[in-house]
C-alpha atoms as a PDB file:
ATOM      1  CA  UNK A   1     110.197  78.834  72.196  1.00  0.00           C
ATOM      2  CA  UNK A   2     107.497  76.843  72.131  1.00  0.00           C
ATOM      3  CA  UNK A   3     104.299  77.386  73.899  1.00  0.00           C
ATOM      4  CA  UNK A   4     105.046  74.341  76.760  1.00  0.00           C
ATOM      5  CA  UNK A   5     108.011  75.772  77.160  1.00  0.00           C
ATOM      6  CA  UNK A   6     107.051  79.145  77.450  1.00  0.00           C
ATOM      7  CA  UNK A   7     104.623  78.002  80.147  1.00  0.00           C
ATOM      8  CA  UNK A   8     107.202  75.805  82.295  1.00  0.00           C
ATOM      9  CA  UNK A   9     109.390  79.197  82.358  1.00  0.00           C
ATOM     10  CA  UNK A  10     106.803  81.558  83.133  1.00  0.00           C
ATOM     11  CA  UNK A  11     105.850  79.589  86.514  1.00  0.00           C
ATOM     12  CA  UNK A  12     109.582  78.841  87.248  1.00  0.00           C
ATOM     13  CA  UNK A  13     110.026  82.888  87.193  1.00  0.00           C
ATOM     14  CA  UNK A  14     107.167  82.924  89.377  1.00  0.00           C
ATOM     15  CA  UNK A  15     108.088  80.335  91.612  1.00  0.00           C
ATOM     16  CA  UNK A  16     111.707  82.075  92.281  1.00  0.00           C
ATOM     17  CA  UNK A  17     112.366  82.824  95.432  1.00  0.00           C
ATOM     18  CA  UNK A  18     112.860  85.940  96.832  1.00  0.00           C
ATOM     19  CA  UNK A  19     116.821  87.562  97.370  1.00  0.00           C
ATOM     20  CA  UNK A  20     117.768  91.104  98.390  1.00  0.00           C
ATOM     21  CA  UNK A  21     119.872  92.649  95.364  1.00  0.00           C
ATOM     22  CA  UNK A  22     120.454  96.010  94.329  1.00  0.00           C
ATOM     23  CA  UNK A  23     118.003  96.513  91.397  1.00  0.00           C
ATOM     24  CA  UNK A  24     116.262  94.908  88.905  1.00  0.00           C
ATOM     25  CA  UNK A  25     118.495  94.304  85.297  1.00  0.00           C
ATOM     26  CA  UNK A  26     116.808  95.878  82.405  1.00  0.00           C
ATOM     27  CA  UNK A  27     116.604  93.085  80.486  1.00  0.00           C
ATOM     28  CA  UNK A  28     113.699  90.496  81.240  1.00  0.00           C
ATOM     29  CA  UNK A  29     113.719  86.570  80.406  1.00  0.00           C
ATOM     30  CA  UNK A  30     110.121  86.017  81.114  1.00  0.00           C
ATOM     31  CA  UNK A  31     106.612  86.838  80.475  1.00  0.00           C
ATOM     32  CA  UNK A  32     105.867  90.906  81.783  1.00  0.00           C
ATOM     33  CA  UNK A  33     103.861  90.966  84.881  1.00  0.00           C
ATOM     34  CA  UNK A  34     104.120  94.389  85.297  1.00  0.00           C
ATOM     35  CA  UNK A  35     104.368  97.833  83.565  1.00  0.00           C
ATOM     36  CA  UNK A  36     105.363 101.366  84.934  1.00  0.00           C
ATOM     37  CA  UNK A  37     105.222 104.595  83.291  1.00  0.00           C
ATOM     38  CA  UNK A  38     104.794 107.718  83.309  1.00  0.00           C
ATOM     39  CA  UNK A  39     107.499 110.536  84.842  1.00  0.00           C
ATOM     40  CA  UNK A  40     110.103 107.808  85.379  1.00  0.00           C
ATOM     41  CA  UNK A  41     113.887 107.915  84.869  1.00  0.00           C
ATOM     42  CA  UNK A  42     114.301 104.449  82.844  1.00  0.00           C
ATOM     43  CA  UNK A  43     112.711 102.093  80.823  1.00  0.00           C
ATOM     44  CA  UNK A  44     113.357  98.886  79.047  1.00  0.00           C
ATOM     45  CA  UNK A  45     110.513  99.441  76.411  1.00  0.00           C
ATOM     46  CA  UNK A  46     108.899 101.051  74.098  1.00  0.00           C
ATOM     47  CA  UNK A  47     105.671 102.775  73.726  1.00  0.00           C
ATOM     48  CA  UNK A  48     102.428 101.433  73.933  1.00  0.00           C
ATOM     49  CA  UNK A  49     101.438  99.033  71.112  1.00  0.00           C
ATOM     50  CA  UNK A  50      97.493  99.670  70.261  1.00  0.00           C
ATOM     51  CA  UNK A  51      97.869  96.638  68.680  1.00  0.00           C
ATOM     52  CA  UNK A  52      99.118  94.620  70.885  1.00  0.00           C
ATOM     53  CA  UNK A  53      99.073  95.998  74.360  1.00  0.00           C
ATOM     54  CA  UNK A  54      95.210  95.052  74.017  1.00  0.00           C
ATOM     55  CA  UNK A  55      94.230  95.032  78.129  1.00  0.00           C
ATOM     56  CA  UNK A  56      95.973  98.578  78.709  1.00  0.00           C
ATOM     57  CA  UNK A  57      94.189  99.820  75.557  1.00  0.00           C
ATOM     58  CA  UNK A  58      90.935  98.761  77.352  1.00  0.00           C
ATOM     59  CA  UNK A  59      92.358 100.498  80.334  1.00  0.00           C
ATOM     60  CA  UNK A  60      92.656 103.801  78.289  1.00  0.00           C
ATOM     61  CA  UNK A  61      96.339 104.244  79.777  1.00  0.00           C
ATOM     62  CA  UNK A  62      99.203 105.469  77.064  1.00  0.00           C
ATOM     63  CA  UNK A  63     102.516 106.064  77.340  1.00  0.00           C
ATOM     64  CA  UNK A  64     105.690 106.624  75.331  1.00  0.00           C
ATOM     65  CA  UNK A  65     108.075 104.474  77.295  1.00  0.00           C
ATOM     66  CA  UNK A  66     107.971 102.396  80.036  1.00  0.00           C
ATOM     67  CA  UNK A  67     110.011  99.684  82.552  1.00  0.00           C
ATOM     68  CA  UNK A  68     108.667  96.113  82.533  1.00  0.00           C
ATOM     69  CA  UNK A  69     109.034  93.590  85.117  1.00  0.00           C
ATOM     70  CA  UNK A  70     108.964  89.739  85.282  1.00  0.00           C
ATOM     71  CA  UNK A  71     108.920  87.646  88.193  1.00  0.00           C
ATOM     72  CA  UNK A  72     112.747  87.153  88.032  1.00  0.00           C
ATOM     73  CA  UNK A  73     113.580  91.051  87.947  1.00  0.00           C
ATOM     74  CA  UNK A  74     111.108  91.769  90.957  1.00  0.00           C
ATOM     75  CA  UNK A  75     112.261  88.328  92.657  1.00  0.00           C
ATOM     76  CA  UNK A  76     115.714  90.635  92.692  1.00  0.00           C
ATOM     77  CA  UNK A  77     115.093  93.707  94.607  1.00  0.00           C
ATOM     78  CA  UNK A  78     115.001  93.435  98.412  1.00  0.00           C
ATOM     79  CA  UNK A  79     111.642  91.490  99.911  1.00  0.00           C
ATOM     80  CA  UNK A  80     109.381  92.155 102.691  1.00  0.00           C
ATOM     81  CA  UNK A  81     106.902  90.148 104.971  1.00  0.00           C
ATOM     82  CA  UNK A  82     103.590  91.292 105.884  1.00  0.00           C
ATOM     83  CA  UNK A  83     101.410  89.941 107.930  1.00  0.00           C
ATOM     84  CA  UNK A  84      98.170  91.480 107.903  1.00  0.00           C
ATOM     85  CA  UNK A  85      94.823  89.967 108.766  1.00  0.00           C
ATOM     86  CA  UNK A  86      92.948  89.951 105.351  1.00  0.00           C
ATOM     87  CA  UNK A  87      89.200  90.529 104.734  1.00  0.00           C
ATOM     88  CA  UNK A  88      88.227  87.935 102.310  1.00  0.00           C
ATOM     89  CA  UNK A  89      88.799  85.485 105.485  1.00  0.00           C
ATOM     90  CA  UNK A  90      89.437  87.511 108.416  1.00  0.00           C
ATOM     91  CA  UNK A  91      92.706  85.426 109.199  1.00  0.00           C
ATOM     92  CA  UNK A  92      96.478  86.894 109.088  1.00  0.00           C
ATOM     93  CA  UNK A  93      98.055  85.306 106.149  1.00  0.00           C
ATOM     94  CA  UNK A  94     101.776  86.340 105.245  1.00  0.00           C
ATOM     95  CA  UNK A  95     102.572  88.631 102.047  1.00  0.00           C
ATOM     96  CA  UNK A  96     106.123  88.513 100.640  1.00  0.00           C
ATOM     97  CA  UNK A  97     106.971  91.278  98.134  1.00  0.00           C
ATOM     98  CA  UNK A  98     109.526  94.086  97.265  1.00  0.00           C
ATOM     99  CA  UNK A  99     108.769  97.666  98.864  1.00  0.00           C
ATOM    100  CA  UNK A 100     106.484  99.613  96.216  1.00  0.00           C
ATOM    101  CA  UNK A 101     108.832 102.408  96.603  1.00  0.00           C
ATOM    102  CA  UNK A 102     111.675  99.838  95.246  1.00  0.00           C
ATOM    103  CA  UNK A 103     109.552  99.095  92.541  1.00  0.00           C
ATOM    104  CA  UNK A 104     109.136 102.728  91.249  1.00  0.00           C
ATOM    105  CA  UNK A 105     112.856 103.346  92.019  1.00  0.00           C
ATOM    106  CA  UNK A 106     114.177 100.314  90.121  1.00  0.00           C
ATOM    107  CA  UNK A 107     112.008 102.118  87.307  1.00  0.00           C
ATOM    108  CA  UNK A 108     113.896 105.743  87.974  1.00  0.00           C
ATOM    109  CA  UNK A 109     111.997 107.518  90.462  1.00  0.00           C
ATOM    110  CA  UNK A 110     113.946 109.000  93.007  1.00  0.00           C
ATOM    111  CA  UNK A 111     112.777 108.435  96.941  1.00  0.00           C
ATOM    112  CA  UNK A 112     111.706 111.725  97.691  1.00  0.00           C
ATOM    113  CA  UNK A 113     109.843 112.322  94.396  1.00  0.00           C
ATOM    114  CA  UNK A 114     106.720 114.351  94.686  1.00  0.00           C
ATOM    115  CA  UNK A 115     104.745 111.731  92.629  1.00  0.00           C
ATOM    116  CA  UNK A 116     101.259 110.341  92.385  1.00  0.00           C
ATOM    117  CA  UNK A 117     101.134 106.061  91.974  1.00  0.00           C
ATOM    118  CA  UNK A 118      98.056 105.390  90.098  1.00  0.00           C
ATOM    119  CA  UNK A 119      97.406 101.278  90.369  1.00  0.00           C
ATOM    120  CA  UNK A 120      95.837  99.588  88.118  1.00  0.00           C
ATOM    121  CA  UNK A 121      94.284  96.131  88.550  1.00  0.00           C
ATOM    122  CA  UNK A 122      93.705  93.659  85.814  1.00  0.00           C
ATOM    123  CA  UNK A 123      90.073  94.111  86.870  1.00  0.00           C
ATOM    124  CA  UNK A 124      90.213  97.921  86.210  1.00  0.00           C
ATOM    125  CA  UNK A 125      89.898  99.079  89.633  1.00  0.00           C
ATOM    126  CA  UNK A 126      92.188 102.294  90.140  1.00  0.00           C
ATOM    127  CA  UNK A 127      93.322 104.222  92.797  1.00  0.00           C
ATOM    128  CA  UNK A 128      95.750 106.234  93.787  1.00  0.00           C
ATOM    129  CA  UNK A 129      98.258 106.643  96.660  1.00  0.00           C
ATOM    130  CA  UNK A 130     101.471 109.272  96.680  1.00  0.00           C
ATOM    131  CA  UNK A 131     104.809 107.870  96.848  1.00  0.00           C
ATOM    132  CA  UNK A 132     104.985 109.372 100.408  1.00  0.00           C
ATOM    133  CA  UNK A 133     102.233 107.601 101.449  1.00  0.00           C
ATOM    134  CA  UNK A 134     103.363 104.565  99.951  1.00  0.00           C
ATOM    135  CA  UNK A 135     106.656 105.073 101.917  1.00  0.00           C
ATOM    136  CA  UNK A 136     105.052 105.973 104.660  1.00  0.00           C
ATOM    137  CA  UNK A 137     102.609 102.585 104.616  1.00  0.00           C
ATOM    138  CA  UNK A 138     105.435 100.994 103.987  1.00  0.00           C
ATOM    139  CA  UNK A 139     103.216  99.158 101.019  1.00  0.00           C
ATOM    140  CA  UNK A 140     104.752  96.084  99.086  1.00  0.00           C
ATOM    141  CA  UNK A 141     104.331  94.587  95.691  1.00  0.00           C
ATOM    142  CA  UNK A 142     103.574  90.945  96.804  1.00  0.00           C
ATOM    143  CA  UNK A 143     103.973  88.206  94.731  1.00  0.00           C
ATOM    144  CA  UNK A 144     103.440  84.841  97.113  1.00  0.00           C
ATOM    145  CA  UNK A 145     100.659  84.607  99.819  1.00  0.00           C
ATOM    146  CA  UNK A 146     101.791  82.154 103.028  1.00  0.00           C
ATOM    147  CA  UNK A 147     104.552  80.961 100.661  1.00  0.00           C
ATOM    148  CA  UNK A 148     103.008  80.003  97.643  1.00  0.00           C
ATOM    149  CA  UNK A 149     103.181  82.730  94.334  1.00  0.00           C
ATOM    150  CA  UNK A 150      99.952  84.425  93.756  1.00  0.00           C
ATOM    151  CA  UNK A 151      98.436  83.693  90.769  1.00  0.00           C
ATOM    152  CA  UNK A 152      95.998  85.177  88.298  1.00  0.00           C
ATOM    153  CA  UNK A 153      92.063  84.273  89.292  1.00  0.00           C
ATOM    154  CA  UNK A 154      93.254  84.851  92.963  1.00  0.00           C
ATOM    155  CA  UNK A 155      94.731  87.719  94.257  1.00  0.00           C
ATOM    156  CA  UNK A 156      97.894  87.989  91.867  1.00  0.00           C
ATOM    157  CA  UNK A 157     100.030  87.488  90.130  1.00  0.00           C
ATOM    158  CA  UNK A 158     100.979  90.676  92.299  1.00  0.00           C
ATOM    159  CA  UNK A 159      99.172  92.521  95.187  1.00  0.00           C
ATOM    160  CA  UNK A 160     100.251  96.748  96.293  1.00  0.00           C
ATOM    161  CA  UNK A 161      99.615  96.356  99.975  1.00  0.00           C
ATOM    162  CA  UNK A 162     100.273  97.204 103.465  1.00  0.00           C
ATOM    163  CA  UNK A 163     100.095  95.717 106.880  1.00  0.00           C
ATOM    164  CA  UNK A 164      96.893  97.210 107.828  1.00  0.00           C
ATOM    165  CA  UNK A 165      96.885  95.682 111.064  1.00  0.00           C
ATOM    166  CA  UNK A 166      99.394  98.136 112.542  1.00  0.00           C
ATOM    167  CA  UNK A 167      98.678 100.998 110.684  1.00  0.00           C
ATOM    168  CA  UNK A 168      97.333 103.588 112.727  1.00  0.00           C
ATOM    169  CA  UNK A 169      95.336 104.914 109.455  1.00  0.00           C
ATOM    170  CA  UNK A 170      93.670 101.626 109.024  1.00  0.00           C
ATOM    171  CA  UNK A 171      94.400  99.349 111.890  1.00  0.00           C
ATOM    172  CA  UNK A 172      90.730 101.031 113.648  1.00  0.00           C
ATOM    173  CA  UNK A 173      88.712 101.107 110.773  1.00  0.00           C
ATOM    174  CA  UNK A 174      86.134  97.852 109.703  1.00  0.00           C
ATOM    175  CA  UNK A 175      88.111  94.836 108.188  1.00  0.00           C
ATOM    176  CA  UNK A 176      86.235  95.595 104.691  1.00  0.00           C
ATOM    177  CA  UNK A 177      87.526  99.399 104.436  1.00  0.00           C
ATOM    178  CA  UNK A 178      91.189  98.995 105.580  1.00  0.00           C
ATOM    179  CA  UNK A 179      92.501  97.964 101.994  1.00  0.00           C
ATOM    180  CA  UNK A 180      90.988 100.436  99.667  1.00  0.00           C
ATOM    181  CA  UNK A 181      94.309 101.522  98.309  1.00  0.00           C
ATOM    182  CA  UNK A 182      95.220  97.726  97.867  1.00  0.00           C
ATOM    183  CA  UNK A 183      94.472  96.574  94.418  1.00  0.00           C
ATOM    184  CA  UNK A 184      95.205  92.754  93.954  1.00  0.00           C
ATOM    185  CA  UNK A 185      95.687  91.645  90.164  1.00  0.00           C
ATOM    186  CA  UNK A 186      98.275  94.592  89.607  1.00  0.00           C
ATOM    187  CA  UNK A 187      99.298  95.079  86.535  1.00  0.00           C
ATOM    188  CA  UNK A 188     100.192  98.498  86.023  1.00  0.00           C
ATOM    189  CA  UNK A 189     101.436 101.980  87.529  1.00  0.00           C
ATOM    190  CA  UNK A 190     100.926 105.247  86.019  1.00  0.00           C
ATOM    191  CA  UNK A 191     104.034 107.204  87.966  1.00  0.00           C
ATOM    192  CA  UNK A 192     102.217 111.049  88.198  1.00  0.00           C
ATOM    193  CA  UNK A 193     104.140 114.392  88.902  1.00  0.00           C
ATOM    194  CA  UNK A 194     102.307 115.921  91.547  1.00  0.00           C
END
């Protein structure tokens, strides 16, 4: 494939819209947006490549397998709409995005798992939230802001957040504190046994 085409199909797998389906098919058709590993159940590839897998080398992260998403594969599992009032404007803008607990569990990890998500950004930032809590804030993987897919020099190409606005945890606190456990640029979740 050449690289114009490889182009045209990554932003037509970003641009697909969102449908509820059962899970996300192990086999990808477009360019990986994002890794999980760790204590998961599945995985559609290999180890880490020091080689090749230069940012999560910079990252210091390693694992021995893994399950890789494209837009197309998280386009697949069941979408949610947020509507929380963000900081960088202090306006409610809508977030569209599969549950981050359907993320994880497309990847093997059962519901009730007593697990730690550590989220990575493409930046580096890091932090970490339990799967309970990320249950519990009912937190999504978004991939479009007010419509339109997030992309990479914003806040994508995916987003872990939560409607802050009518979270009791958060809804109270400053508008610059209430997403601390929201890393935009996502790229990668380290699935921890707790």
């Amino acid at each position: 494939m050449n690289k114009r085409h490889f182009l045209i199909a990554g932003a037509l797998g970003a641009a697909v819209p969102l449908r509820v389906q059962a899970a996300a098919p192990a086999e990808r058709t477009g360019p990986g947006l994002l890794t999980v590993a760790g204590a998961i159940g599945r995985s559609n590839r290999g180890p880490l490549d020091p080689a090749l897998d230069q940012l999560l080398v910079k990252h210091k992260t390693a694992f021995d397998k893994a399950w890789l998403f494209d837009a197309a594969m998280l386009a697949r599992l069941p979408a949610v709409t947020l509507q929380p009032t963000l900081e960088y404007d202090a306006k409610p803008h809508k977030l569209r995005g599969p549950l981050l607990a359907s993320v994880v569990g497309a990847a093997g990890v059962a519901a009730n798992a007593a697990v730690t998500l550590n989220l990575r950004a493409l930046d580096g930032y890091n932090v970490a939230v339990s799967l309970a809590d990320a249950q519990r804030y009912r937190m999504i993987v978004a991939t479009t802001l007010d419509g339109v897919p997030l992309s990479i020099g914003g806040l994508g190409p995916l987003w872990a957040v939560y409607d802050a606005d009518r979270l009791a945890d958060f809804k109270d606190k400053p508008l610059n504190q209430r997403f601390g456990l929201c890393p935009w640029g996502l790229y990668f979740i380290a699935v921890k046994s707790a």
